[in-house]
Protein backbone atom coordinates (compact mmCIF):
# COMPACT_ATOMS: atom_id res chain seq x y z
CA UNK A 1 77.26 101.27 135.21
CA UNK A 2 77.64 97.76 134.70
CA UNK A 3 75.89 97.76 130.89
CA UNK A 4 78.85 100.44 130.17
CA UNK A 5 81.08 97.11 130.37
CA UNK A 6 79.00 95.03 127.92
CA UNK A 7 78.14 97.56 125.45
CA UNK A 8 82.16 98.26 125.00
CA UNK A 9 82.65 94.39 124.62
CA UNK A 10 79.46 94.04 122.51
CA UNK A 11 81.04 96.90 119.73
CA UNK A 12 84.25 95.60 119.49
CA UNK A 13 83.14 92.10 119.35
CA UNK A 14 81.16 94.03 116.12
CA UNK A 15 84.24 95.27 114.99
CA UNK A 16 84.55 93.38 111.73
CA UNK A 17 81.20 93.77 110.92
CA UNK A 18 81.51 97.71 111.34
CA UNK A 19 84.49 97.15 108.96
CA UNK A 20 82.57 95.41 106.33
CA UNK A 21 79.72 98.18 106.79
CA UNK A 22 82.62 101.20 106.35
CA UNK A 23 84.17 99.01 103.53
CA UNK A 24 80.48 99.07 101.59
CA UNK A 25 79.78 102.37 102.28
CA UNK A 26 83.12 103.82 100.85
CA UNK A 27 83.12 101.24 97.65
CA UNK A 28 79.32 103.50 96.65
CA UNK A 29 80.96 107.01 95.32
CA UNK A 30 79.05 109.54 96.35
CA UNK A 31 80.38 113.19 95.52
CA UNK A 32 78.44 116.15 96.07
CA UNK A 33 76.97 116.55 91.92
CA UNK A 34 77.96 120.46 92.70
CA UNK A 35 81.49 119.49 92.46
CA UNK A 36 81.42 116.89 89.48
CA UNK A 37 78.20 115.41 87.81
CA UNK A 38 78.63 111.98 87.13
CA UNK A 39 76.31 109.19 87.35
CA UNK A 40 78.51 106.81 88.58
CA UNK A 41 79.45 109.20 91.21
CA UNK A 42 77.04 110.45 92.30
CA UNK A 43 75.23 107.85 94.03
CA UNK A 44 73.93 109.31 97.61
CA UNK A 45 70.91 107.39 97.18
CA UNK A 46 72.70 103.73 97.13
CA UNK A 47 74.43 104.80 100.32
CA UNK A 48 71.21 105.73 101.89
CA UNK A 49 70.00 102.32 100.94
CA UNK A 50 72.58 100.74 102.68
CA UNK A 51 72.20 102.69 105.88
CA UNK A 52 68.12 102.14 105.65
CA UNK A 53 68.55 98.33 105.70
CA UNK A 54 70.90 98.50 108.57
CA UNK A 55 68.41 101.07 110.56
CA UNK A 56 65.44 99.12 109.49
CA UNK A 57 66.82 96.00 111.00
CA UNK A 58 67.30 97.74 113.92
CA UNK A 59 63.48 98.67 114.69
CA UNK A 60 63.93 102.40 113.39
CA UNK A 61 61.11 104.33 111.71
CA UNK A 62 62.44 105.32 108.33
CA UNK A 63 61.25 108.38 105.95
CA UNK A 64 63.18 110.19 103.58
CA UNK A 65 63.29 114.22 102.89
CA UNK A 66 64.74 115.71 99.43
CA UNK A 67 66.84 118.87 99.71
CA UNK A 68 67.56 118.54 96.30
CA UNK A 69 66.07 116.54 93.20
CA UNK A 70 67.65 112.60 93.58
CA UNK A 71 69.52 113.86 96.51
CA UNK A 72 67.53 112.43 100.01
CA UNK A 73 68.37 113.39 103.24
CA UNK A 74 67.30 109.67 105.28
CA UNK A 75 65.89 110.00 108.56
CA UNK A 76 65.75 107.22 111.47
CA UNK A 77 63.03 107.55 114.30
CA UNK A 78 62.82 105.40 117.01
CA UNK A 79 59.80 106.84 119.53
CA UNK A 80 60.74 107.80 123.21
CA UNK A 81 60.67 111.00 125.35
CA UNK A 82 61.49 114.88 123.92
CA UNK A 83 63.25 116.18 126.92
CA UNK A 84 65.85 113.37 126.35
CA UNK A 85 65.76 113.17 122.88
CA UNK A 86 69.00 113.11 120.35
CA UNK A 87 70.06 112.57 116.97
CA UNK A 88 73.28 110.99 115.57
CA UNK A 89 74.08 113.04 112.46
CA UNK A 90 77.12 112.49 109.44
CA UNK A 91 76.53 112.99 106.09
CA UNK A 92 77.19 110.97 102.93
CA UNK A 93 78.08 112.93 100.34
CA UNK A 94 81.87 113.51 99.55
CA UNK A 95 84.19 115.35 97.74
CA UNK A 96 85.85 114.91 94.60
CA UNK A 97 89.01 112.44 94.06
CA UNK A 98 90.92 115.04 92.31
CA UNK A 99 94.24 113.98 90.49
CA UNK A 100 94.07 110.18 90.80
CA UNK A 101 97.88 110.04 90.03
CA UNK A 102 98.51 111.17 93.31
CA UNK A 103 96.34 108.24 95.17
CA UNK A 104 98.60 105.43 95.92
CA UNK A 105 95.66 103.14 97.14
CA UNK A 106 92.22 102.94 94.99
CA UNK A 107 89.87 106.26 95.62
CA UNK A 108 87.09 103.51 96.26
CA UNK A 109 88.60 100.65 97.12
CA UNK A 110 88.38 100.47 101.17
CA UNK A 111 91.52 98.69 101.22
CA UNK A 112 92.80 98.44 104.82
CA UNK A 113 96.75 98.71 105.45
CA UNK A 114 98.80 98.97 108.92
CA UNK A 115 95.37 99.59 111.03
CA UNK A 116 94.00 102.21 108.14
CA UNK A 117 91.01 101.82 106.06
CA UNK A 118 91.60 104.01 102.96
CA UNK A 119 89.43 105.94 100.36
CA UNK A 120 87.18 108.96 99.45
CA UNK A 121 85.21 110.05 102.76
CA UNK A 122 86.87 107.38 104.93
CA UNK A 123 87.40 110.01 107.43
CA UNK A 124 85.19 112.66 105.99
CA UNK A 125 82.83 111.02 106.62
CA UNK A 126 81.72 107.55 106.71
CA UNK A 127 83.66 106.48 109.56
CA UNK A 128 81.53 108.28 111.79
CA UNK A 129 78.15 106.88 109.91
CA UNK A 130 79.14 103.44 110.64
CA UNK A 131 80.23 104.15 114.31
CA UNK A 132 76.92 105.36 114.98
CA UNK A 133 75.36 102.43 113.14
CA UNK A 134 77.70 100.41 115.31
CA UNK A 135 76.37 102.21 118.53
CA UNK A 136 72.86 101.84 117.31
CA UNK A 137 73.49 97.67 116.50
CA UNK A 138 74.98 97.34 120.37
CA UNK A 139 72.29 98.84 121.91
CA UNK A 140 69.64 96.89 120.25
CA UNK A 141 71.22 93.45 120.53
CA UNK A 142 71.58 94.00 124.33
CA UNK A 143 68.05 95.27 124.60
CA UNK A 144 69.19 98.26 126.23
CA UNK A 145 65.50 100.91 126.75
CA UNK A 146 66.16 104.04 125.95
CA UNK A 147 63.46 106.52 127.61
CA UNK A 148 64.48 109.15 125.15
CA UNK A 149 63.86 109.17 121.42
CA UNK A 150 66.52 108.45 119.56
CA UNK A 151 67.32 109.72 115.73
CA UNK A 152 69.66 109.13 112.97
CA UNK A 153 69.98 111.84 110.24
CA UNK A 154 72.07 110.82 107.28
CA UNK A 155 72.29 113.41 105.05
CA UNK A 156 73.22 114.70 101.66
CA UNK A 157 75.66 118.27 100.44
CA UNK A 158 77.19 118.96 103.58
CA UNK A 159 80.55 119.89 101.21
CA UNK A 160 78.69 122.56 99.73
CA UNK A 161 76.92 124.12 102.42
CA UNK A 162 75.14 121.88 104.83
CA UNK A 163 71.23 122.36 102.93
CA UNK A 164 70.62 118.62 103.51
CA UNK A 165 70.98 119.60 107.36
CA UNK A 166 69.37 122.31 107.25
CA UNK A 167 66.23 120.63 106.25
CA UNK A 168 66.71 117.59 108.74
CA UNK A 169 67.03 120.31 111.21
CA UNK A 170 63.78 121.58 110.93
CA UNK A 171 62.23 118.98 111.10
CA UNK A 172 59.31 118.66 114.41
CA UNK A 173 59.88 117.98 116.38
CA UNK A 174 63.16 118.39 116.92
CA UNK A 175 65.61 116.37 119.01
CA UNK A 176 66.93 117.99 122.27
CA UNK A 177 70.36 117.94 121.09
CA UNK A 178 72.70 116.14 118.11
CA UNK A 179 75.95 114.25 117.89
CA UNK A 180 77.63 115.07 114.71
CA UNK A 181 80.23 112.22 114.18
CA UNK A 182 82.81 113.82 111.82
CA UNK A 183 86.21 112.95 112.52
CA UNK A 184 87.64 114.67 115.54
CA UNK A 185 90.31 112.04 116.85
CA UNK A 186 88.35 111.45 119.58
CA UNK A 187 88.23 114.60 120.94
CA UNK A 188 84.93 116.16 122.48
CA UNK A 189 84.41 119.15 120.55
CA UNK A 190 81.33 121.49 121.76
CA UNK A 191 82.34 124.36 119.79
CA UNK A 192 82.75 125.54 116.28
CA UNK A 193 83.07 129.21 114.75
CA UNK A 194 80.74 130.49 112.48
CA UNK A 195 81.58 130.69 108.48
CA UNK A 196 80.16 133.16 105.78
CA UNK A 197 81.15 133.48 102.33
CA UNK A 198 81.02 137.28 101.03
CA UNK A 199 81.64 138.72 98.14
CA UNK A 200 82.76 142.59 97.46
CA UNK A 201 82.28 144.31 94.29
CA UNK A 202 84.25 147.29 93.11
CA UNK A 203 83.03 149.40 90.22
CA UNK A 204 85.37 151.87 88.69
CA UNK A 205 85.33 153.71 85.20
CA UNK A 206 86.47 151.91 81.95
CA UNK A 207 88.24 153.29 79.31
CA UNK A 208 91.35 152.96 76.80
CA UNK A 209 94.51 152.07 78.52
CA UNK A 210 96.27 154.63 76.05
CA UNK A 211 94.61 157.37 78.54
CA UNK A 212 95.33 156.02 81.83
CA UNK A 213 98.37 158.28 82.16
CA UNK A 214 95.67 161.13 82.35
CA UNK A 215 94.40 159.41 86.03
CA UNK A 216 97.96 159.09 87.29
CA UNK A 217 99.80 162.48 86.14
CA UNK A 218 98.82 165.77 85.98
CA UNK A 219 99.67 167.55 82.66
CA UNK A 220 98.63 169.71 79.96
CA UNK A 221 97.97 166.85 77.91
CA UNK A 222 95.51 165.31 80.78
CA UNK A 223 93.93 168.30 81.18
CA UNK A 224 92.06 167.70 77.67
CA UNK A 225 90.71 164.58 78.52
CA UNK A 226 87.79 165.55 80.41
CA UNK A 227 86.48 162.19 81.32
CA UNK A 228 89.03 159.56 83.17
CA UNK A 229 89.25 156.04 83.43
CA UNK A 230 88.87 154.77 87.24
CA UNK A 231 91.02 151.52 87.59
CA UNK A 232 88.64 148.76 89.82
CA UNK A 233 91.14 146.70 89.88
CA UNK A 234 93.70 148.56 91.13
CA UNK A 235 91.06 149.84 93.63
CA UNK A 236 90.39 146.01 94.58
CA UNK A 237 94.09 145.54 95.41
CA UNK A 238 93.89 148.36 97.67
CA UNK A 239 90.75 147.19 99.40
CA UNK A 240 92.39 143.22 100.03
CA UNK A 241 94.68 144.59 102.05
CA UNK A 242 92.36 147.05 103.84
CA UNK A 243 90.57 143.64 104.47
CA UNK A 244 94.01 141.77 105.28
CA UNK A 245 94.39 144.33 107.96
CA UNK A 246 91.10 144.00 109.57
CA UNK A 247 91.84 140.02 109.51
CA UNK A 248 95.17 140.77 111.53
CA UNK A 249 93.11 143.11 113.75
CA UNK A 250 90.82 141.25 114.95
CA UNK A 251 92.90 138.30 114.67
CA UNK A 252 94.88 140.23 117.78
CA UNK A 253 92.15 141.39 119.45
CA UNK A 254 89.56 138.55 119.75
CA UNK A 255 90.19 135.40 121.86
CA UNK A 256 88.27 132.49 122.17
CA UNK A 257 89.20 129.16 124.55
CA UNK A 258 90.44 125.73 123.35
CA UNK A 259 90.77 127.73 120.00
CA UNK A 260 94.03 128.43 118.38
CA UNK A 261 94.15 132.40 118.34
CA UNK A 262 93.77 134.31 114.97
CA UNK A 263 91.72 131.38 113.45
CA UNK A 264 88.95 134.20 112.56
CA UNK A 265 90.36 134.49 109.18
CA UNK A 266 88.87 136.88 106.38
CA UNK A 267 90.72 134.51 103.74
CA UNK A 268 90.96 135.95 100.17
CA UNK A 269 88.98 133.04 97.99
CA UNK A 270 89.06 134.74 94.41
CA UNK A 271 89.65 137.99 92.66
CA UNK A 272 88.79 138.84 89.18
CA UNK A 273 88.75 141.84 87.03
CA UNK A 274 87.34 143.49 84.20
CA UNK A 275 85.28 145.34 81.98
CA UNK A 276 80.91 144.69 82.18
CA UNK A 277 79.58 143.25 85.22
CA UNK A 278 77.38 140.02 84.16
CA UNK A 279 74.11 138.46 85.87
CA UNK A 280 76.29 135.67 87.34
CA UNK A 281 78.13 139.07 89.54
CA UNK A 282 81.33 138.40 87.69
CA UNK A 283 82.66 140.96 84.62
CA UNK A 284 82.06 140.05 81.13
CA UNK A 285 85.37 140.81 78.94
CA UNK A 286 88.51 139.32 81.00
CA UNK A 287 90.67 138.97 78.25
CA UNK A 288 91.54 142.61 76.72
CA UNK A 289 94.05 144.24 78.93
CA UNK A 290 93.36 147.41 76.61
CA UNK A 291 90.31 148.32 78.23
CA UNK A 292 90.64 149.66 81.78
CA UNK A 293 89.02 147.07 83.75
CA UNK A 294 86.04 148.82 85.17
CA UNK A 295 84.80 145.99 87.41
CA UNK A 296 86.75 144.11 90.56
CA UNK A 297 85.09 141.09 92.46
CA UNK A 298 86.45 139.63 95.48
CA UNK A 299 85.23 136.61 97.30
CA UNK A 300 86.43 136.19 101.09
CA UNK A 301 86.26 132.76 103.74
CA UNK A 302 84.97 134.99 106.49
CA UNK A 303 85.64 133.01 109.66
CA UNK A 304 84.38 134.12 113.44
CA UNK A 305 84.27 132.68 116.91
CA UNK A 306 81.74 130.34 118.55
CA UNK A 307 81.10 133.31 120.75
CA UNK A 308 80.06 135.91 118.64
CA UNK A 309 76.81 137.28 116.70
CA UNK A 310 76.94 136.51 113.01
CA UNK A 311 74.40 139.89 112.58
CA UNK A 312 77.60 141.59 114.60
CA UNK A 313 79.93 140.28 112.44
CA UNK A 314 78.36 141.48 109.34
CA UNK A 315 77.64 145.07 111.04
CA UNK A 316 81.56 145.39 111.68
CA UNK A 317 82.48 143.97 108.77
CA UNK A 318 80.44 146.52 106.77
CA UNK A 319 81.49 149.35 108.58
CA UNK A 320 85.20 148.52 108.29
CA UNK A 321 84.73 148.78 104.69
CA UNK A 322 82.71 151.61 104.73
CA UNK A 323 85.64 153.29 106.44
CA UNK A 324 88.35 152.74 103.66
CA UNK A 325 85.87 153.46 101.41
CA UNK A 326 85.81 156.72 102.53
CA UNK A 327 89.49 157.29 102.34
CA UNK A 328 89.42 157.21 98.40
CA UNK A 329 87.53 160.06 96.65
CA UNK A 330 86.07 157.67 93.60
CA UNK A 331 85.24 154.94 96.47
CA UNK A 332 83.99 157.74 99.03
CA UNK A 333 80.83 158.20 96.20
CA UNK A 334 80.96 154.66 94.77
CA UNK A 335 81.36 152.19 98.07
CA UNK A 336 81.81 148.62 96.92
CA UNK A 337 78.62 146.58 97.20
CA UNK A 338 78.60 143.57 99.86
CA UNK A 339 76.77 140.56 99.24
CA UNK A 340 76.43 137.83 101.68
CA UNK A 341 75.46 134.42 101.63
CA UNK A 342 77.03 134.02 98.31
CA UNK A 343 76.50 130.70 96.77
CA UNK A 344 73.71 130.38 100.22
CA UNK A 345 76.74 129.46 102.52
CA UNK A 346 76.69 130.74 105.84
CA UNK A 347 77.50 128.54 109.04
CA UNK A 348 76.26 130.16 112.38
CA UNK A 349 78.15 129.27 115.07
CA UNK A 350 78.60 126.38 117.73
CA UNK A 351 78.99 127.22 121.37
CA UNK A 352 77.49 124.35 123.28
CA UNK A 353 78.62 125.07 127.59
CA UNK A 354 80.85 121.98 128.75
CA UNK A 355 78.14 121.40 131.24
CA UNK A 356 75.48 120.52 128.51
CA UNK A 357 74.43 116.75 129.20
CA UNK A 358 75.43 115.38 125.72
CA UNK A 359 78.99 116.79 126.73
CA UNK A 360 78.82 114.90 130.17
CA UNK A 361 77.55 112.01 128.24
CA UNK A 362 80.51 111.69 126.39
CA UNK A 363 83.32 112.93 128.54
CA UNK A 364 82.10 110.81 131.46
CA UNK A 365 82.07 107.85 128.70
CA UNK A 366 85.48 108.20 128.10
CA UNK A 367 86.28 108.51 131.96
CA UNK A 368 84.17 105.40 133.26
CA UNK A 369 86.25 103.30 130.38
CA UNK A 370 90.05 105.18 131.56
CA UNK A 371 90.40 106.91 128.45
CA UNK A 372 91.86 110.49 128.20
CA UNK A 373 89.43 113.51 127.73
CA UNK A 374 90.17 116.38 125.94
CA UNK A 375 87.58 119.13 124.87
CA UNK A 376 88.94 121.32 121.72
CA UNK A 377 87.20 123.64 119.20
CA UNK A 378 86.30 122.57 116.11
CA UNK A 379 88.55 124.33 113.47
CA UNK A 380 86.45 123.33 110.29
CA UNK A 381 82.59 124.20 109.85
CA UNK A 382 80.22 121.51 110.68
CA UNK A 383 76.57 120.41 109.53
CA UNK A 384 76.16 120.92 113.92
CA UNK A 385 76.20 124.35 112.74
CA UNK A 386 72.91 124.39 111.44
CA UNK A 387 70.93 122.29 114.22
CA UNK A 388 72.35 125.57 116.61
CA UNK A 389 70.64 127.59 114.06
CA UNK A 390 67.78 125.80 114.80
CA UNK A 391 68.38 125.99 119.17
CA UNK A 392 69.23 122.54 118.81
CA UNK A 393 72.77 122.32 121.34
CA UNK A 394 75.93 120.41 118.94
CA UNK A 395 78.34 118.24 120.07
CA UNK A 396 81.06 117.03 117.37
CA UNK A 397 82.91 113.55 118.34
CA UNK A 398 84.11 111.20 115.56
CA UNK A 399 87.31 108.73 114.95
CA UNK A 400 90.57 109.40 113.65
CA UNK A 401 91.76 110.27 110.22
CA UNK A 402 93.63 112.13 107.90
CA UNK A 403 93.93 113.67 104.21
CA UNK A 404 90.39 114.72 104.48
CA UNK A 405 89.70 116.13 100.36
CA UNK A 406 93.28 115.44 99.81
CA UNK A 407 94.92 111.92 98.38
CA UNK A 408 94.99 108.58 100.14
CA UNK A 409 92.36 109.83 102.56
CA UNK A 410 91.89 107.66 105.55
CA UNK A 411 90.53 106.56 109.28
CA UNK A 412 92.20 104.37 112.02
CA UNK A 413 90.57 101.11 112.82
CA UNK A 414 90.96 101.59 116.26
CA UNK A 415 89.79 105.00 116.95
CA UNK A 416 86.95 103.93 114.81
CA UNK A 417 86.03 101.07 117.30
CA UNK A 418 86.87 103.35 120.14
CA UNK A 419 84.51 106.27 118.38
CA UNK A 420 81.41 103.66 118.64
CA UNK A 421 82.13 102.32 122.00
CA UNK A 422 81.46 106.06 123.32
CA UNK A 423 78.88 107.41 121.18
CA UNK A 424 76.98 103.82 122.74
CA UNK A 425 77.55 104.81 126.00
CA UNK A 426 76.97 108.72 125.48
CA UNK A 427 73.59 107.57 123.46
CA UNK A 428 72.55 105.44 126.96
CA UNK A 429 73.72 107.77 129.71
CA UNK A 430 71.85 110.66 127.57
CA UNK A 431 68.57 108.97 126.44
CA UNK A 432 68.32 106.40 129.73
């Protein structure tokens, strides 16, 4: 289509002013508060400011939800058609910088070097905000209609669990589908697996570690202490790697394409032991190895394919532990207890079909303009996964980068051009 030609030119024509937009929005910290609370870090709002003006200018409806206190989601409307409708997502909060001494360029500084533009949520994920402003800013200045309407959701605390989403989401009414523009080196990725964090709790017996050789060896001398000490977190140890083999089972057994097999990790996040079990789930006294620890906790990354039910997953989960439960005679009458959602993360799944029209939209984007096309999973969780929640098809496509919540984190220049060039074209060919 012959507009496909001019709205390529008119982005990278833009390209320094996408620059200077990137540069601005990565010199305004904005870490998730959850992570560190700092006022002058955490400043989500002054990014949303930013991206207002630039939406405003461009004849978008603005409004502004709040997921938490301070913390707004920003939300870009401009009218058209529902069938057709989509939204351009990214969010703008970011991680911490960690250990500055091992940044060799400034956390905020946006300083550019050998095609790279380098800082705190370069990549993770600004970038992909200003290539959809970028899109956005070509489209208008050619005066390109759009039948469908068209949104932009910028929101906040997609590093701790995607609740900024998760409100823009449900929002009505709600687009037809959404282009989530974290970094994905240009690749088309449809699919995602789903995430939940769970946490299992042992509970054992505590007691003085002068009588523990009453549990392990029968004698006369054990016989006269009627009551033993059960040792959680020895029982916690055996239950990892009950849990470690269930990973490696289904790691063997479950297949899912253009996804690397055994990604459906059970990863072991945390264990702790000891005596009292507190309201915050964890045990009280941790630091007298003289008391039989009488309390285990064990949090696990529980990772599963874009193809499967999360309520399936949690049924064969359960009953997996069930089963070893049932091979130890304290654990057979005290099971561990299984709490999901902890910390209210959970990421359902992405599975959007290859021949959704967003996916056309962008593959035949990259075709038209004689760039390659590959389709992968997406290895990370996404804030798509909560618009699927919602019925709302996901497509992830974003620019280049690397050291994403790691030092001297940072996007290519070029991808990031490329990256706008075909979310314009993907944002005509689906909302014409």
């Amino acid at each position: 289509m012959p507009w496909e030609k001019q709205l390529r030119e008119a982005v990278a024509a833009d390209a320094a002013w996408m620059q200077a937009l990137l540069t601005q929005l990565i010199s305004i910290p904005s870490v998730n508060p959850k992570f560190q609370a700092d006022p002058l870090l955490n400043r989500e709002p002054e990014v949303q400011d930013v991206i207002e003006a630039e939406l405003n200018a461009l004849g978008f409806e603005t409004s502004r939800q709040y997921p938490f206190p301070d913390r707004p989601n920003l939300l870009g409307i401009k009218p058209g058609a529902q069938a057709n409708s989509l939204a351009l997502c990214g969010h703008v909060d970011v991680v911490p910088v960690g250990d500055i001494a091992n940044w060799t360029r400034q956390p905020f500084g946006a300083e550019i070097a050998d095609g790279k533009m380098y800082g705190r949520g370069s990549g993770d994920m600004k970038a992909g905000l200003a290539a959809c402003l970028a899109a956005c800013r070509a489209i208008h200045a050619l005066g390109i209609p759009l039948s469908g309407r068209l949104e932009f959701h910028a929101v906040v605390d997609e590093e701790a669990g995607g609740f900024g989403a998760m409100q823009a989401a449900a929002r009505e009414p709600r687009p037809s589908a959404v282009l989530v523009a974290e970094g994905s080196a240009n690749a088309i990725r449809p699919w995602a697996g789903g995430l939940d964090w769970v946490r299992l709790t042992v509970r054992g017996r505590n007691g003085h570690s002068s009588r523990r050789f009453a549990s392990i060896y029968p004698s006369e001398a054990a016989a006269g202490i009627p009551v033993r000490s059960v040792n959680a977190l020895e029982l916690g140890a055996r239950l990892l790697a009950a849990v470690q083999a269930l990973e490696a089972q289904w790691g063997r057994e479950k297949r899912f394409p253009h996804m690397p097999a055994g990604m459906n990790t059970i990863s072991p996040g945390m264990m702790i032991a000891g005596v009292g079990l507190g309201a915050d789930g964890l045990p009280t006294v941790l630091n007298n190895p003289g008391m039989v620890p009488d309390t285990c906790v064990l949090d696990f990354d529980l990772k599963f394919l874009p193809d499967e039910d999360p309520a399936a997953i949690r049924r064969d989960f359960e009953a997996a532990i069930l089963r070893f439960a049932a091979t130890d005679p304290w654990l057979a009458d005290h099971p561990p207890t299984i709490e999901w959602d902890l910390h209210g993360l959970h990421f359902p799944p992405v599975n959007t079909p290859l021949g959704h029209p967003l996916v056309e939209a962008l593959a035949s984007a990259r075709q038209e303009a004689g760039l390659p096309v590959r389709f992968e999973g997406m290895l990370g969780v996404t804030d798509a996964a909560h618009y699927a929640a919602r019925g709302i098809p996901g497509v992830v496509y974003g620019p280049l980068g690397a050291n994403a919540h790691g030092p001297d984190e940072y996007v290519t220049l070029d991808s990031l051009t490329e990256a706008a060039q075909d979310i314009a074209v993907a944002i005509c060919r689906y909302c014409l």
